[in-house]
N, C-alpha and C. Protein backbone atom coordinates (compact mmCIF):
# COMPACT_ATOMS: atom_id res chain seq x y z
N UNK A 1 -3.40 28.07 -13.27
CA UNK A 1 -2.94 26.70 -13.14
C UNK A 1 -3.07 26.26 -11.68
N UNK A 2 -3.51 24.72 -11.82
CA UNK A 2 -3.65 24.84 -10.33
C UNK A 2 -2.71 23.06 -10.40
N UNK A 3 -2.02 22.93 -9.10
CA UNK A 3 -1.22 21.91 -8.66
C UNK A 3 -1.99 20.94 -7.56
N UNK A 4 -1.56 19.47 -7.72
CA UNK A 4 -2.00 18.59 -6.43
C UNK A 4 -0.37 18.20 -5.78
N UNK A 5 -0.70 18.51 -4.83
CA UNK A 5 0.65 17.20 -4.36
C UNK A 5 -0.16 16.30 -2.83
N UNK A 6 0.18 15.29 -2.97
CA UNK A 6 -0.19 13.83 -2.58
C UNK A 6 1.04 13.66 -1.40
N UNK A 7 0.26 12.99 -0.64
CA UNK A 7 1.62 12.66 0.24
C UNK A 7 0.95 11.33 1.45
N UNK A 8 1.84 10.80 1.38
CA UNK A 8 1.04 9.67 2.98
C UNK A 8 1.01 8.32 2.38
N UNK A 9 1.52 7.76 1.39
CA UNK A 9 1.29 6.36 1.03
C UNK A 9 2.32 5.76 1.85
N UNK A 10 2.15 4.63 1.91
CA UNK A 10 3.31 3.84 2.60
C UNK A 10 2.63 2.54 2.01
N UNK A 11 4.01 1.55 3.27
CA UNK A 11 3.62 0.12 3.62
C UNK A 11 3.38 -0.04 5.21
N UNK A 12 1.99 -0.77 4.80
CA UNK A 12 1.43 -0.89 6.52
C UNK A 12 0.93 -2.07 6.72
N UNK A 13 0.90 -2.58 7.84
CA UNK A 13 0.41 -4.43 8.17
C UNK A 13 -0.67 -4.25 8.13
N UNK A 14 -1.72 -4.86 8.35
CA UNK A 14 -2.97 -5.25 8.09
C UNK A 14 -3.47 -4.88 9.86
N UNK A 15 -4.66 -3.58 9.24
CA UNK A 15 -4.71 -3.38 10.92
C UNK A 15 -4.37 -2.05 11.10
N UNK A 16 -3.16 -1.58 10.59
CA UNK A 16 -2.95 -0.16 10.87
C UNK A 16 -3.57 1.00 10.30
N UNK A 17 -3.30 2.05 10.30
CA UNK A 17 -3.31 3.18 9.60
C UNK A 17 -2.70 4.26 8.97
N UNK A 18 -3.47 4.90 8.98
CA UNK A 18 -2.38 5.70 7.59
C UNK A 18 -3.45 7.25 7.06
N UNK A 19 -2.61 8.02 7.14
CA UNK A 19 -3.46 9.34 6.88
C UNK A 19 -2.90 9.88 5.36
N UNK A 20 -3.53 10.12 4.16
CA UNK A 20 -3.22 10.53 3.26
C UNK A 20 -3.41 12.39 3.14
N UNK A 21 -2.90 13.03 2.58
CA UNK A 21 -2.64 14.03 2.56
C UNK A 21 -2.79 14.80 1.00
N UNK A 22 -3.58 15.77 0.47
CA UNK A 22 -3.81 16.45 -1.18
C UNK A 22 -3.59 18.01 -0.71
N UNK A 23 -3.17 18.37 -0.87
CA UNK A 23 -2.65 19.93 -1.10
C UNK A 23 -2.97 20.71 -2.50
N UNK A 24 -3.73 21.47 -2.28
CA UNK A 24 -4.05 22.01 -3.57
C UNK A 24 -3.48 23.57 -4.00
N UNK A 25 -3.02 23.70 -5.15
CA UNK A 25 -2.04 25.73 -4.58
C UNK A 25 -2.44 25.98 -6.16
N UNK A 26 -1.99 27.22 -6.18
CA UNK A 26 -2.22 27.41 -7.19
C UNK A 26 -3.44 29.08 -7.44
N UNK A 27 -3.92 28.66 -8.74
CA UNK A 27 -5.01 30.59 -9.00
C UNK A 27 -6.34 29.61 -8.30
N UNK A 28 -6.22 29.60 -7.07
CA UNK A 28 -8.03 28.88 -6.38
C UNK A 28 -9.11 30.06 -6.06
N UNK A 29 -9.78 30.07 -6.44
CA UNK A 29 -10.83 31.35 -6.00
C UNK A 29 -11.52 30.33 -4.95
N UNK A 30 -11.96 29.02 -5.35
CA UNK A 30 -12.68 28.40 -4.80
C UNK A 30 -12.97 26.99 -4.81
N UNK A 31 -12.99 25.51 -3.89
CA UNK A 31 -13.12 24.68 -4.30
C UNK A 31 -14.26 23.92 -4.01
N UNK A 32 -14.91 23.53 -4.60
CA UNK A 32 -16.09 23.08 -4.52
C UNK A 32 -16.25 21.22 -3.96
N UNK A 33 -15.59 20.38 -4.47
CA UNK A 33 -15.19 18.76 -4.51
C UNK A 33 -14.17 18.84 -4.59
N UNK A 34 -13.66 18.01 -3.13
CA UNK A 34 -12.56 16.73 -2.83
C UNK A 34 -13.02 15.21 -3.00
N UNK A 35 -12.23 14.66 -3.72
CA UNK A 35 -12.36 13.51 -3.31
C UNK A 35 -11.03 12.10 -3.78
N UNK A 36 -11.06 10.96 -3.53
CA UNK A 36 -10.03 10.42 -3.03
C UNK A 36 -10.73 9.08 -3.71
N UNK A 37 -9.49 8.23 -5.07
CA UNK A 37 -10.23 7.60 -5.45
C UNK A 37 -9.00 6.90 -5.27
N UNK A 38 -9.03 4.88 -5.91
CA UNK A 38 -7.94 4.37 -5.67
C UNK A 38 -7.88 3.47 -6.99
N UNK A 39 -6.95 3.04 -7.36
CA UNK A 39 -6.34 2.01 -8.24
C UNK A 39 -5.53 0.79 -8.56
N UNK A 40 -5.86 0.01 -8.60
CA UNK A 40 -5.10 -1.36 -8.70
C UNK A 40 -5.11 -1.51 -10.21
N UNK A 41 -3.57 -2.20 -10.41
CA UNK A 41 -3.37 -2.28 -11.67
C UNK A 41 -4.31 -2.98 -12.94
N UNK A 42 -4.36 -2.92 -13.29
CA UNK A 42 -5.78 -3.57 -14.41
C UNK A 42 -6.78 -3.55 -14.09
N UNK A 43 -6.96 -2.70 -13.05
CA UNK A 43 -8.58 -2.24 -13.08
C UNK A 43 -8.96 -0.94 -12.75
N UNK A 44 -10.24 -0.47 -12.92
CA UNK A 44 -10.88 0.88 -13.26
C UNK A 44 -10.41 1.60 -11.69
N UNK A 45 -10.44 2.98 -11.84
CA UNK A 45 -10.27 3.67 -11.03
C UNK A 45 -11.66 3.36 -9.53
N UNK A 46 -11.80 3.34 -8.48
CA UNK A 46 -12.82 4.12 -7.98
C UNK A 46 -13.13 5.25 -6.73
N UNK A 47 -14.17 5.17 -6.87
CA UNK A 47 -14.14 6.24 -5.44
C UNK A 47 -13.72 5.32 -4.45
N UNK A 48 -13.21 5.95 -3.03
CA UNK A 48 -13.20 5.81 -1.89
C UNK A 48 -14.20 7.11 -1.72
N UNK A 49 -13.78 7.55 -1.31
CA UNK A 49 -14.82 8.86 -0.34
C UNK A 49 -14.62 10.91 -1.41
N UNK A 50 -16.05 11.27 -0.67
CA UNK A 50 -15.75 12.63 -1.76
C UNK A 50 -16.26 13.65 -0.53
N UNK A 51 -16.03 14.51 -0.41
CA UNK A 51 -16.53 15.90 0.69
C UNK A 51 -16.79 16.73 -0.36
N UNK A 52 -17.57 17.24 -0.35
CA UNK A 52 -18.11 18.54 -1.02
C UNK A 52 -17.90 19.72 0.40
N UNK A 53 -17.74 21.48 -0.48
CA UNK A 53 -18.08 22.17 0.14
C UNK A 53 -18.66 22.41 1.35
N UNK A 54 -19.69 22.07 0.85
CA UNK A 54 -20.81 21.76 1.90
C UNK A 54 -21.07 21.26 3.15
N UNK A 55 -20.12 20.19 2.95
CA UNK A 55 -19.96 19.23 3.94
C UNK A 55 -19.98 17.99 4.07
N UNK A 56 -20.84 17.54 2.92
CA UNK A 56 -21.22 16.39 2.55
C UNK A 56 -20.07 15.51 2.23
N UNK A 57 -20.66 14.41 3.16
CA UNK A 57 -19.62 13.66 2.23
C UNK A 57 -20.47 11.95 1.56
N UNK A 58 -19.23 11.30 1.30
CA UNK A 58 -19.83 10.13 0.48
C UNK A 58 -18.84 9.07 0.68
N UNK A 59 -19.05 7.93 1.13
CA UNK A 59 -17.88 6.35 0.69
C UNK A 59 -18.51 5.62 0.32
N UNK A 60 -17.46 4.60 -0.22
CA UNK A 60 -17.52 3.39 -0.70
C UNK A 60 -18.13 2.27 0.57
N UNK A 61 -18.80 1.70 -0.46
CA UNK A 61 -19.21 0.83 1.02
C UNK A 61 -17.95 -0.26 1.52
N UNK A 62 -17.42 0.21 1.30
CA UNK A 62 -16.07 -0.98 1.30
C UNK A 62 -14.59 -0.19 2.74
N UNK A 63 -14.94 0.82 2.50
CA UNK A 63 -14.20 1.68 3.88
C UNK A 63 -15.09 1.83 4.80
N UNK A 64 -16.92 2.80 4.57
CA UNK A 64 -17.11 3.58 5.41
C UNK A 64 -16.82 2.74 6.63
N UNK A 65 -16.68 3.63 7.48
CA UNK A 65 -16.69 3.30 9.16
C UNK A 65 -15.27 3.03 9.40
N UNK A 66 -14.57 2.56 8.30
CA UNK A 66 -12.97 2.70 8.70
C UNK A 66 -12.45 4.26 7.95
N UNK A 67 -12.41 4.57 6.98
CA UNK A 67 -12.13 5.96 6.11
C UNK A 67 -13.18 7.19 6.61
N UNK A 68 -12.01 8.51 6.83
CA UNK A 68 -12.67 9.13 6.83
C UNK A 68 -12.02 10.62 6.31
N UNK A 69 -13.11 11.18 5.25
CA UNK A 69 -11.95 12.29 4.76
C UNK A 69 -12.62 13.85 5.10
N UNK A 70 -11.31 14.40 5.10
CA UNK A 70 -11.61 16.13 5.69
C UNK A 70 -10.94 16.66 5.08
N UNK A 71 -10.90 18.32 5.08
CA UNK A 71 -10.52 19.25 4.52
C UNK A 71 -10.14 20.33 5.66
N UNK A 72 -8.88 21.18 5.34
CA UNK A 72 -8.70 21.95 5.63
C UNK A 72 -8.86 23.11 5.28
N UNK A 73 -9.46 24.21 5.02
CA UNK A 73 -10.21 25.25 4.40
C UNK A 73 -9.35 26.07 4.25
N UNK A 74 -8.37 26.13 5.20
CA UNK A 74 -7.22 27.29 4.79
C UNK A 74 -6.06 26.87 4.43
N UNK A 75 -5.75 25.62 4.19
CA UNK A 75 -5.13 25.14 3.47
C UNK A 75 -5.02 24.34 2.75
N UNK A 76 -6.17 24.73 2.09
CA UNK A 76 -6.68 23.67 0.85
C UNK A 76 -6.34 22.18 0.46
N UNK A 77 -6.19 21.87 1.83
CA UNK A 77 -6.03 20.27 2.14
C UNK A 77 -6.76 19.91 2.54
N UNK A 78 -7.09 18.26 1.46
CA UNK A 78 -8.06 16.85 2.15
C UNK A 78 -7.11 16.30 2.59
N UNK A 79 -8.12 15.67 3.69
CA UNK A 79 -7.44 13.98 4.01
C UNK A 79 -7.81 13.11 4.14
N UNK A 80 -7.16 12.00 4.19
CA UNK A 80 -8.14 10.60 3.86
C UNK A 80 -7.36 9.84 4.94
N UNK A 81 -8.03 9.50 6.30
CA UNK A 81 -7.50 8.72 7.16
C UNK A 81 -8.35 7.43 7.10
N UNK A 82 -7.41 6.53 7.39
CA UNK A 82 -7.70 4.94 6.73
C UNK A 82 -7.10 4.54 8.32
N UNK A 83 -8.41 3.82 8.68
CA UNK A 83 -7.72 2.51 9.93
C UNK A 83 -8.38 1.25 9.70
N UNK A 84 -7.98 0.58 10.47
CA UNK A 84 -8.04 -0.82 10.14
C UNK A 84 -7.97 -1.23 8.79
N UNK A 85 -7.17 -1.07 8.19
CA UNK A 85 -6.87 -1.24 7.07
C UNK A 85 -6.42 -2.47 6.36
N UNK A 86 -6.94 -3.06 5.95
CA UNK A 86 -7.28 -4.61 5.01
C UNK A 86 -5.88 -4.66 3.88
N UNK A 87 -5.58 -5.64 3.05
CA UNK A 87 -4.82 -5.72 2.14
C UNK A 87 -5.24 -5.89 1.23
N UNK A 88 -6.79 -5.53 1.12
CA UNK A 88 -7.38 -5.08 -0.20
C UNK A 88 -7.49 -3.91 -0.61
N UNK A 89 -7.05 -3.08 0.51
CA UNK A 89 -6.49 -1.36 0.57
C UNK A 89 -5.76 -1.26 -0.77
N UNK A 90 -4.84 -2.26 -0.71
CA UNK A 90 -3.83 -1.98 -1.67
C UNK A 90 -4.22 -1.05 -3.06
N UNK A 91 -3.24 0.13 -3.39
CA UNK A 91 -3.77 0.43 -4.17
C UNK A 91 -2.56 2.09 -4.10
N UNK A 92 -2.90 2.36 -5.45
CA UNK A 92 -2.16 4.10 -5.86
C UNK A 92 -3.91 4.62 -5.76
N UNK A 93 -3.12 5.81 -4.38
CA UNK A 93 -4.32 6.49 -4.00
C UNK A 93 -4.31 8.00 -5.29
N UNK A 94 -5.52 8.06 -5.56
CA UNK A 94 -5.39 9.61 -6.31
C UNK A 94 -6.29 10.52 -5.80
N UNK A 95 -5.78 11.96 -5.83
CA UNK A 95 -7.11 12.79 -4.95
C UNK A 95 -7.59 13.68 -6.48
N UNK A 96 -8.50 14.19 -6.00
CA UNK A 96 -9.38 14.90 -7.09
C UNK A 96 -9.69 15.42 -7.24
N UNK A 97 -9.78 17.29 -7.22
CA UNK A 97 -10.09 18.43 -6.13
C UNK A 97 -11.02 19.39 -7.60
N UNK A 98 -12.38 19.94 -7.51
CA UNK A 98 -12.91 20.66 -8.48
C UNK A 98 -13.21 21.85 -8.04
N UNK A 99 -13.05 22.47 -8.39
CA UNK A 99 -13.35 24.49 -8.22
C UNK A 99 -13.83 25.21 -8.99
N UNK A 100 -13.00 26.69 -8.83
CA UNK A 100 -13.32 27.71 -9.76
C UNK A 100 -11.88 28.33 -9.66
N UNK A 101 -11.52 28.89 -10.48
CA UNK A 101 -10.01 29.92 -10.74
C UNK A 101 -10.56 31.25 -10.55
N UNK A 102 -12.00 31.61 -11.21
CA UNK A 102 -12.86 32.84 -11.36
C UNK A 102 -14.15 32.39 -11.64
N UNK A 103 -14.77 33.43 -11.93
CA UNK A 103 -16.19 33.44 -11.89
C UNK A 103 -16.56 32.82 -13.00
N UNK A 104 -15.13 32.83 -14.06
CA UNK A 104 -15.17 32.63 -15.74
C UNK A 104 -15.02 31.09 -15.99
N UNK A 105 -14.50 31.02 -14.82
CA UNK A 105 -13.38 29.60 -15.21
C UNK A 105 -13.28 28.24 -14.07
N UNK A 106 -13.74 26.91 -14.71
CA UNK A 106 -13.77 26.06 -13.16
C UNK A 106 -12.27 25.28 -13.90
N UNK A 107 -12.08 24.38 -12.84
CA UNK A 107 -11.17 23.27 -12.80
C UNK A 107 -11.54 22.09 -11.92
N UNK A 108 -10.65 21.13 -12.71
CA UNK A 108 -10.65 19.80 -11.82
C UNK A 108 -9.50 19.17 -12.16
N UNK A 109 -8.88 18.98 -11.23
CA UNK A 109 -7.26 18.34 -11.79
C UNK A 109 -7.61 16.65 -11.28
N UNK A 110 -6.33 15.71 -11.16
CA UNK A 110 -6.34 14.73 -11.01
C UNK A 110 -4.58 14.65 -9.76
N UNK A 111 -4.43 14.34 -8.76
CA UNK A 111 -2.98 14.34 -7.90
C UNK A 111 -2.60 13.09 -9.04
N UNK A 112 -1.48 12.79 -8.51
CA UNK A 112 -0.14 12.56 -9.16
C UNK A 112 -0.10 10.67 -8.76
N UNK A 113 -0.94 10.29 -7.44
CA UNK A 113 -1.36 9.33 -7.03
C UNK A 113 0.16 8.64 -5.80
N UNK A 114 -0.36 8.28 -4.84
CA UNK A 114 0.39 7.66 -4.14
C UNK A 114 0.56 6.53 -3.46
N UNK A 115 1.54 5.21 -3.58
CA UNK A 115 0.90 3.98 -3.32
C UNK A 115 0.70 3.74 -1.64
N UNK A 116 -0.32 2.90 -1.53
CA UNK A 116 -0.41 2.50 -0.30
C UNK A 116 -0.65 0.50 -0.85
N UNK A 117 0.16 0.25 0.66
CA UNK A 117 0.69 -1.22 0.49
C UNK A 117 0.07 -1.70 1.93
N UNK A 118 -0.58 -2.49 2.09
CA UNK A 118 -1.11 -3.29 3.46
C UNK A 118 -0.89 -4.51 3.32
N UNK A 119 0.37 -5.27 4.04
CA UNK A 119 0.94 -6.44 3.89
C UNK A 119 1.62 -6.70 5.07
N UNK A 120 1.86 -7.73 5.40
CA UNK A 120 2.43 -8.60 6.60
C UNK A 120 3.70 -8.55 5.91
């Protein structure tokens, strides 16, 4: 079984920033994809940004150059730092983390989601 916990939403003015936080624990042999998607109510999920293994990463054309997300390797934490941040930010952030448990077995969970608010 593997767990997300989410952390870093707030309320922020238009302009600031804000670092989001995914913690991943649990049976990890290995994780392959992070990534960090967002949601506003009545509409579809999407990406913001994804890091692979590898290194790679990927955004939305709607952050890059303000968002930028990393990983911590030994502690199986992404992050998603957001500046200059718009009030179209708005949104329940969710992270998204895919692996392996074993050689037998992958996973991909979904975090728990956390809101972020950009308002005067």
């Amino acid at each position: 079984q593997v767990q997300l916990a989410e952390s870093g939403g707030d309320l922020v003015q238009p302009g600031g920033s804000l670092r989001l936080s995914c913690v991943a624990s649990g049976n990890i042999s290995s994780i392959s994809d992070m990534a960090w998607y967002r949601q506003v109510l009545g509409k579809q999920r999407e990406l913001v940004a994804r890091l692979t293994s590898g290194g790679s990463t990927r955004y939305s054309g709607s952050v890059k150059g303000r968002f930028t997300i990393s990983m911590d390797n030994a502690k199986n934490t992404v992050y998603l730092q957001m500046n200059s941040l718009k009030p179209g930010a708005t949104a329940v952030y969710y992270c998204n983390v895919a692996g392996r448990i074993s050689i037998f077995e992958s996973f991909q969970y979904w975090g728990q989601g956390t809101q972020v608010t950009v308002s005067s």
